[in-house]
Protein backbone atom coordinates (compact mmCIF):
# COMPACT_ATOMS: atom_id res chain seq x y z
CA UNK A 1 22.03 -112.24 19.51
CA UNK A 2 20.27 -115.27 17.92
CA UNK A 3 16.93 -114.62 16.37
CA UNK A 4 14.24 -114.50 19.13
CA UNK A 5 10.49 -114.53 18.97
CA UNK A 6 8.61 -111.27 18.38
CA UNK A 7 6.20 -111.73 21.31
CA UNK A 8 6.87 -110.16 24.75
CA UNK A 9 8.61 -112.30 27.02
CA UNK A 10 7.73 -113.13 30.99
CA UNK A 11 9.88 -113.07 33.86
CA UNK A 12 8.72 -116.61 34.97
CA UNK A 13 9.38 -118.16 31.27
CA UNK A 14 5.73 -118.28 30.42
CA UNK A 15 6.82 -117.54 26.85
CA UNK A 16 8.68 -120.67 26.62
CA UNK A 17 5.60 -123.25 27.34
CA UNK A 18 5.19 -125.30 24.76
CA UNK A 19 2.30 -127.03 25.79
CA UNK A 20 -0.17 -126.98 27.23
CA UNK A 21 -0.97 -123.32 27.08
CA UNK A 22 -1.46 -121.54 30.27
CA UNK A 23 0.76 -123.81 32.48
CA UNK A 24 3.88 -122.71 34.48
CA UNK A 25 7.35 -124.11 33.09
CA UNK A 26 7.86 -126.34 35.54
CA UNK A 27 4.34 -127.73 35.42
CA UNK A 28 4.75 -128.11 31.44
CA UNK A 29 4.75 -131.39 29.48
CA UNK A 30 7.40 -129.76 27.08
CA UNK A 31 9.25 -126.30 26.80
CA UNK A 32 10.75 -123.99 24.02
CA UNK A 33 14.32 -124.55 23.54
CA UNK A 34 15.70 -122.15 21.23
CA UNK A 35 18.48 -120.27 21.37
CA UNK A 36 17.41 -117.17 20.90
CA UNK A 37 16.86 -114.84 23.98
CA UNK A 38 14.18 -112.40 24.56
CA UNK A 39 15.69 -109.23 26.33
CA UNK A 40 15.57 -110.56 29.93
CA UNK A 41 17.24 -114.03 29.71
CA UNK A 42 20.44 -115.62 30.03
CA UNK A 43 22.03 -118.15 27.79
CA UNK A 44 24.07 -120.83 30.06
CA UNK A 45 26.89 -123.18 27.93
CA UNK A 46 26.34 -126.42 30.40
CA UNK A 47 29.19 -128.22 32.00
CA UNK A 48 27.49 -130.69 34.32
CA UNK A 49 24.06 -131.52 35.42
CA UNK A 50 23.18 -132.97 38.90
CA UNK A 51 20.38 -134.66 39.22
CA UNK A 52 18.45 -135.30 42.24
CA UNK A 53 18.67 -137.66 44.75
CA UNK A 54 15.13 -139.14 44.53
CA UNK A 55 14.54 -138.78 40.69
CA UNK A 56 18.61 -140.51 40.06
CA UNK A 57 17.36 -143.94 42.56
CA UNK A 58 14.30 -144.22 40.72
CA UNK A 59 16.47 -144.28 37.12
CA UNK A 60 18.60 -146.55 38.64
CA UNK A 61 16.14 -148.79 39.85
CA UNK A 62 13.84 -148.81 36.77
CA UNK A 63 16.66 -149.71 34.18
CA UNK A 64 17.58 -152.38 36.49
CA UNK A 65 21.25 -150.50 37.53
CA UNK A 66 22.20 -150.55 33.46
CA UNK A 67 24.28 -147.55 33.33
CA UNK A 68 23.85 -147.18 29.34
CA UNK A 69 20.33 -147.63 29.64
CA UNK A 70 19.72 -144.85 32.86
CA UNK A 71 22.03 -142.45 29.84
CA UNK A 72 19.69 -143.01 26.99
CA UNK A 73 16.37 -142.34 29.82
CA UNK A 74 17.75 -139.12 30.92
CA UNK A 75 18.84 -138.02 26.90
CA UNK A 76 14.99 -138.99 26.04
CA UNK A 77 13.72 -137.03 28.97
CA UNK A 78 15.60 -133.96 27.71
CA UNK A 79 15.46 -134.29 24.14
CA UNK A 80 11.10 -135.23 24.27
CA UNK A 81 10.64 -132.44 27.26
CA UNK A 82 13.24 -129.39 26.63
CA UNK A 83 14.06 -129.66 30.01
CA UNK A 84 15.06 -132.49 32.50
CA UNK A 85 12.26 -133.81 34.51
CA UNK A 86 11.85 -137.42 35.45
CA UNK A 87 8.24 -138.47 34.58
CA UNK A 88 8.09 -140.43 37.79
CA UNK A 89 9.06 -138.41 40.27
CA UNK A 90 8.67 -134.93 39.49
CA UNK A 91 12.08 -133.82 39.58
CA UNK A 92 15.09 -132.85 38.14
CA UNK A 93 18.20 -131.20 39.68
CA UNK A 94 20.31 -128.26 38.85
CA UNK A 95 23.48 -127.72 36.50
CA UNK A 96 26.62 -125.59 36.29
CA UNK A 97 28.05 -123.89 33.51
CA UNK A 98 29.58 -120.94 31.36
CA UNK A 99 27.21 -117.53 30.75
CA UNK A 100 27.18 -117.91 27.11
CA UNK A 101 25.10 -114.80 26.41
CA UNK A 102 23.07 -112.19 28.11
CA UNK A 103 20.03 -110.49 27.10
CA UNK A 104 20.03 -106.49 27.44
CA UNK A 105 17.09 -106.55 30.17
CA UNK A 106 18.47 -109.57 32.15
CA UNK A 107 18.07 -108.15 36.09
CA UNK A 108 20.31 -111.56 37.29
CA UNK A 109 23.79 -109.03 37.03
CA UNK A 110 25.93 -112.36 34.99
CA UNK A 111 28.31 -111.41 32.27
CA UNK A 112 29.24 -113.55 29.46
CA UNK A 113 32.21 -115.99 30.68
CA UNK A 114 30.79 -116.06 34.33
CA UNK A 115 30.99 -119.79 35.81
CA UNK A 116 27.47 -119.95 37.42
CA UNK A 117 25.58 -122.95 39.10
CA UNK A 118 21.63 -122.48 38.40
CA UNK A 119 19.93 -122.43 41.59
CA UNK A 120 16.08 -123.50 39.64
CA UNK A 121 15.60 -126.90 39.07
CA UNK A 122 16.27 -128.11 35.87
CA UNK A 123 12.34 -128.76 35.46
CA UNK A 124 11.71 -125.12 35.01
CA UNK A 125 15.02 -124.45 32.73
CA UNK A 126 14.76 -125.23 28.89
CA UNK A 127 17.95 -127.56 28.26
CA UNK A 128 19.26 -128.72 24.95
CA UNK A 129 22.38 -131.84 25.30
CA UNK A 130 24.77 -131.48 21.69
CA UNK A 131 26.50 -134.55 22.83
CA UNK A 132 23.82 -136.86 23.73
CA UNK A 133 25.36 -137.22 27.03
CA UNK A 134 28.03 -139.29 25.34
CA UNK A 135 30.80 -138.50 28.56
CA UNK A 136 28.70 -140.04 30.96
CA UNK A 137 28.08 -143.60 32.06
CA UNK A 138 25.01 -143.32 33.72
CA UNK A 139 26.71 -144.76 37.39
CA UNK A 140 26.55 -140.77 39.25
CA UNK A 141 24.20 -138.40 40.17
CA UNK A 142 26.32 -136.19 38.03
CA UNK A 143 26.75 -135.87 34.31
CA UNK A 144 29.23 -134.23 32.29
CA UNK A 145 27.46 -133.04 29.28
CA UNK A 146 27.60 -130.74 26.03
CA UNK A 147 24.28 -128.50 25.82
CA UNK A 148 22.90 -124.80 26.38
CA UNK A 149 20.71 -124.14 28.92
CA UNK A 150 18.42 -120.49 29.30
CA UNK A 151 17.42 -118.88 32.54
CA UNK A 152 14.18 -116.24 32.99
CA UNK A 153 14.55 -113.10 34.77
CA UNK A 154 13.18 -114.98 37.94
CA UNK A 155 15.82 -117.63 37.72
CA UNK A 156 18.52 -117.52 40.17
CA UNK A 157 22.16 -118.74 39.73
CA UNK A 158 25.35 -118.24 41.86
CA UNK A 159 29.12 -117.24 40.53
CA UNK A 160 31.04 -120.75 41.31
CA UNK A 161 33.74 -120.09 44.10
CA UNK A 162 36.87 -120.16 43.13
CA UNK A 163 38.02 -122.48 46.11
CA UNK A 164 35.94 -125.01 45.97
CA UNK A 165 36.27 -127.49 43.03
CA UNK A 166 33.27 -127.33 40.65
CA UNK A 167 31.82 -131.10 41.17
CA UNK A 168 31.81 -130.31 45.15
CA UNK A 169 30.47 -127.07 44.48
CA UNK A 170 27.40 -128.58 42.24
CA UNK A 171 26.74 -131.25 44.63
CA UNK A 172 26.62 -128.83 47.60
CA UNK A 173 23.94 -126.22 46.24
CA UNK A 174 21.93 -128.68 44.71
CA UNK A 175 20.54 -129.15 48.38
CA UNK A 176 21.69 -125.27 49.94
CA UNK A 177 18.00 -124.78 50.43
CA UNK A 178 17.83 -127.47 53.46
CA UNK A 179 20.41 -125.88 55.59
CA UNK A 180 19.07 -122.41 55.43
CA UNK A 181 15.67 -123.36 56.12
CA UNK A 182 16.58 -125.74 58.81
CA UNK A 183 18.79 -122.81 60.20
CA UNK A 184 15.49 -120.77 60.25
CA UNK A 185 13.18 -123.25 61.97
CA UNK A 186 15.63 -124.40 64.57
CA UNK A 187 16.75 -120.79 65.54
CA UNK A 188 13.35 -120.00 66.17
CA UNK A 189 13.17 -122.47 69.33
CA UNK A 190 14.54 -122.76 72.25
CA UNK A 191 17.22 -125.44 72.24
CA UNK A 192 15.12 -128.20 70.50
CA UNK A 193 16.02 -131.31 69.88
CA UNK A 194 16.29 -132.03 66.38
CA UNK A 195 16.62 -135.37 64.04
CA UNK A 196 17.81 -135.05 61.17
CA UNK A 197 16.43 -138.45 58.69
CA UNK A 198 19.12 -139.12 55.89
CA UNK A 199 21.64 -137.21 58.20
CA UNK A 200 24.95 -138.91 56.52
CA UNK A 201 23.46 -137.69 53.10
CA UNK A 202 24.31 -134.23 51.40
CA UNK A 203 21.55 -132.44 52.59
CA UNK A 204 21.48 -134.39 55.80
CA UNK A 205 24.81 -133.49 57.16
CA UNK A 206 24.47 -129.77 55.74
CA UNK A 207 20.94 -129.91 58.31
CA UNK A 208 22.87 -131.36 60.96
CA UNK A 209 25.41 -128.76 61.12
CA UNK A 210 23.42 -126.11 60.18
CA UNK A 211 21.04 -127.32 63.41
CA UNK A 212 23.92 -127.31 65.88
CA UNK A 213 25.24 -124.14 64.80
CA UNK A 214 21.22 -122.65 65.23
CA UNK A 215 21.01 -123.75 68.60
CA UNK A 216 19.85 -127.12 68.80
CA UNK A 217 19.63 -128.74 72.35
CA UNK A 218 19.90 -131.95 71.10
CA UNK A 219 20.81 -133.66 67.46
CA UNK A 220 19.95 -137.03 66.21
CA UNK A 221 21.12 -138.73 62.93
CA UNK A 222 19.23 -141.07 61.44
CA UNK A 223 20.60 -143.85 59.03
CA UNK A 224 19.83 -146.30 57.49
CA UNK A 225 22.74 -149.03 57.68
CA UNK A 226 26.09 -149.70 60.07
CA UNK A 227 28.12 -148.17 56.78
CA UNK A 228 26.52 -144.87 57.10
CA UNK A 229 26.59 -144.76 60.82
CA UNK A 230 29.97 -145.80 61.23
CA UNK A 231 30.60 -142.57 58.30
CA UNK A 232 28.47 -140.28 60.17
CA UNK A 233 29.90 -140.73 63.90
CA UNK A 234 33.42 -140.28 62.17
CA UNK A 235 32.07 -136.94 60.80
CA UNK A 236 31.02 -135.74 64.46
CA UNK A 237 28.01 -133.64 63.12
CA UNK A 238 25.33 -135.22 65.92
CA UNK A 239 25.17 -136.11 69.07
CA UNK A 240 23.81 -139.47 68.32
CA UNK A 241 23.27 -141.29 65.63
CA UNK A 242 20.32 -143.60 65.19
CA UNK A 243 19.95 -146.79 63.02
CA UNK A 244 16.54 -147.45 61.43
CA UNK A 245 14.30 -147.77 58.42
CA UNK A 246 12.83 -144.77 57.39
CA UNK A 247 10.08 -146.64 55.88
CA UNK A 248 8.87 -148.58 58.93
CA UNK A 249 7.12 -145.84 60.67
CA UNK A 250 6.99 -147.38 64.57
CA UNK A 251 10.28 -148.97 64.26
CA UNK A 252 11.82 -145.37 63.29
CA UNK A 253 9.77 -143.25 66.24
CA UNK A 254 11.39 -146.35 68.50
CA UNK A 255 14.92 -145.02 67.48
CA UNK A 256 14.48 -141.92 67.70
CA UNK A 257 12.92 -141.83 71.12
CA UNK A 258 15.64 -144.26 72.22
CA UNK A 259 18.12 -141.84 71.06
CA UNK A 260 16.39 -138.68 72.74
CA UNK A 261 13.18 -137.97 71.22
CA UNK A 262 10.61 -137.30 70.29
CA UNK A 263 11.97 -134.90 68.29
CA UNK A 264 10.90 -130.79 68.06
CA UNK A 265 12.00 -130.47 64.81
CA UNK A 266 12.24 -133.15 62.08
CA UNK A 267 14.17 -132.88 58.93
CA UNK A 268 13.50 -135.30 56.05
CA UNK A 269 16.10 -135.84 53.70
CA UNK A 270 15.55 -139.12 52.46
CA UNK A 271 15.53 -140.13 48.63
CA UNK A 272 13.06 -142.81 48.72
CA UNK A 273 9.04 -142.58 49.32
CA UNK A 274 7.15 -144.02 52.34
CA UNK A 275 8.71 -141.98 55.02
CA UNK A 276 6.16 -139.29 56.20
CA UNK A 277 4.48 -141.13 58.61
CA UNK A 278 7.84 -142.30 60.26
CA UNK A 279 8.75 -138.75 60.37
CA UNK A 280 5.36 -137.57 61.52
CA UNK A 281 5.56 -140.34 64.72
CA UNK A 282 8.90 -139.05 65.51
CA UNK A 283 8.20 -135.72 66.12
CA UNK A 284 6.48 -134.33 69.61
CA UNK A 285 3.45 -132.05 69.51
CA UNK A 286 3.54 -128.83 69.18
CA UNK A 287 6.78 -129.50 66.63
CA UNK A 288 7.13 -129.00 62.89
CA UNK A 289 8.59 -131.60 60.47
CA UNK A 290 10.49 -130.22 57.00
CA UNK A 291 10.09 -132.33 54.14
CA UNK A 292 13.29 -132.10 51.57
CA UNK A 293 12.91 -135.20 49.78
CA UNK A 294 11.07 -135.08 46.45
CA UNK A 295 9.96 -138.21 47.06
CA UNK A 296 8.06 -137.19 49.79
CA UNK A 297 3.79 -137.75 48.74
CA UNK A 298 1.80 -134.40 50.01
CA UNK A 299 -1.47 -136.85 50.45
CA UNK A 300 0.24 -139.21 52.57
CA UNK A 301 1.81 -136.65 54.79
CA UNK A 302 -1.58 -134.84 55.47
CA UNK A 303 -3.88 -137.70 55.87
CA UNK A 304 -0.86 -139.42 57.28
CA UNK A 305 -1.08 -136.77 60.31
CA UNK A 306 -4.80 -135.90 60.03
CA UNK A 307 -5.21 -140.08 61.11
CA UNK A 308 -2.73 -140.17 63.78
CA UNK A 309 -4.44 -136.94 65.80
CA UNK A 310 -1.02 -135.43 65.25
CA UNK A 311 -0.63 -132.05 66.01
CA UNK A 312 2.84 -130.75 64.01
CA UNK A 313 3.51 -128.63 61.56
CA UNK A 314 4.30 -129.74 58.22
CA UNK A 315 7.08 -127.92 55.25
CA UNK A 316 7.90 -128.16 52.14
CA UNK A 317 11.58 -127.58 51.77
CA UNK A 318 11.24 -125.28 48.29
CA UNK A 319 14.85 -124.59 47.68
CA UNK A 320 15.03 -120.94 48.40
CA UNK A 321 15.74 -119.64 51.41
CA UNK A 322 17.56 -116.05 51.08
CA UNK A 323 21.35 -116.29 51.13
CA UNK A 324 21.15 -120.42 50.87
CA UNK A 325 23.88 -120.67 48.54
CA UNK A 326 26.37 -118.83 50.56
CA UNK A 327 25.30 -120.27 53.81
CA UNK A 328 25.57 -123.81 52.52
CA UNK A 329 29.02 -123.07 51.03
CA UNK A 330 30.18 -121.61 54.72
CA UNK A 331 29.13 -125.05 55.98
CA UNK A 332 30.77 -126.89 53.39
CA UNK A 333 34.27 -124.76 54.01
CA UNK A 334 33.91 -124.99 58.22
CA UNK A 335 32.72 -128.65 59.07
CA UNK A 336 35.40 -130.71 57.73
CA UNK A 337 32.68 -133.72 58.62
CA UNK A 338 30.07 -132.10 56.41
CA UNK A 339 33.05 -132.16 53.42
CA UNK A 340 34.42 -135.98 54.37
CA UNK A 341 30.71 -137.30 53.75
CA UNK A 342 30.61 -135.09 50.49
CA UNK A 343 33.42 -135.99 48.80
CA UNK A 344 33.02 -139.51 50.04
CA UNK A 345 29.63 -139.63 48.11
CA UNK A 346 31.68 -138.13 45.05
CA UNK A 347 34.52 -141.13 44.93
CA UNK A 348 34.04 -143.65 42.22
């Protein structure tokens, strides 16, 4: 085992905040990379990182679609922070790789040479890249990458399946906490009708079919173009799909009544900001919208609903549901639709 420090450790990873002092690691302006372990981590060789819907669109967008340039932001992000977490947004993503090492206290049961996929986001995980992210060209969510990663004894991380390739596996539990929770809420009503925004997106369709198989009455996909449409009525994971801006908040409670709403359950899985009031006017009283996008703005979703006298219930998607990661998988293996518009997104 690599030299360590002396000082007791913390199952959270409070021992590896940099600065400032006192704050949580994913709160943290910059974490403590070494190598070293303290008795209850686990040393990760990394693969391939996938970053996150919201926090990739905004990189995009901000180096004006230069591949190169998005590269060189996300290696400065890593290298300045000791962990990947987009300044703008908040967010980061998750990785898969190799159990390098594991520390004699570690309660997360991984051996060295165990293919996991970290199920933290990567801005709680101190990350190091050896290769400067030289195999990637900055066009994908997804980067193949050179680096170490550690995990706390409150990290979580699942054994990769050996039957579904590791790319598809990646993509599909970066988002396994949508599904389960949406399985949750929707089980918990009588046959409600439930809209899905986003629905021909990863963590869309996984909250479509998770919906339908919880019961819903009635599903409604919501997109934002004919091209995703035309992909999501193909994948037969709704009863109808709906076509509208999530953005333009009266224009997208027009669809969705028009398509069966309001809705008693909303699901928000949309990677770009502006969309909580939409989602908010779409949903009946007495219902509950679930936001999974991290571009989704607390303030504007609670004044956003406190103005319009709406009476819903409001979620934060966090990720962690119990079982998510073999739930989504199941999903991913039974609805061949829910696997088209994966691997789909995955082409070149």
């Amino acid at each position: 085992m690599l030299e360590a420090s002396p000082l007791p450790g913390s199952p959270i990873g409070l021992h590896r905040v940099r600065e400032p002092a006192g704050a949580l690691p994913q709160a943290a302006a910059r974490l403590d990379t070494r190598k070293g372990l303290w008795p209850d981590e686990v040393r990760v060789r990394v693969e391939r990182l996938n970053l996150d819907a919201a926090s990739y669109r905004q990189l995009w967008s901000a180096h004006g679609g230069d591949g190169a340039a998005v590269r060189r932001g996300v290696a400065d992000i890593i290298a300045s922070r000791g962990k990947m977490q987009n300044p703008v947004t908040g967010s980061g993503g998750m990785l898969v790789g190799t159990v390098e090492e594991v520390g004699p206290a570690s309660p997360l049961g991984l051996v060295a040479g165990d293919r996991v996929a970290t199920l933290v986001s990567l801005t709680l995980t101190p990350l190091v890249i050896e290769d400067e992210l030289a195999g990637w060209d900055g066009r994908s969510e997804q980067v193949p990458c050179q680096g170490y990663a550690i995990l706390f004894g409150r990290s979580i991380a699942a054994r990769l399946p050996a039957d579904v390739p590791s790319p598809l596996a990646l993509a599909v539990l970066d988002v396994c906490g949508a599904p389960a929770l949406t399985r949750r809420v929707v089980s918990g009503r009588a046959a409600p009708t439930v809209c899905v925004l986003g629905g021909a997106g990863k963590s869309g369709s996984l909250a479509l079919a998770a919906a339908r198989r919880a019961g819903a009455g009635r599903t409604i996909g919501v997109v934002p173009n004919e091209t995703e449409a035309r992909a999501l009525e193909r994948a037969a994971l709704t009863d109808v799909v709906a076509l509208a801006d999530a953005t333009n908040p009266v224009g997208l409670a027009d669809a969705v009544e028009k398509a069966g709403g309001p809705a008693d359950v909303t699901v928000v899985c949309v990677d770009v900001p502006a969309c909580e009031g939409g989602a908010i006017l779409a949903t009946a009283p007495g219902g509950t919208v679930i936001f999974f996008s991290m571009a989704t703005s607390f303030s504007a979703a609670a004044l956003g609903a406190e103005g319009l006298a709406a009476d819903v219930t409001m979620l934060i998607g966090n990720g962690y549901v119990p079982g998510h990661a073999e739930y989504a998988l199941d999903l991913l293996r039974a609805e061949a639709g829910v696997r088209r518009l994966f691997e789909a997104r995955m082409e070149p």
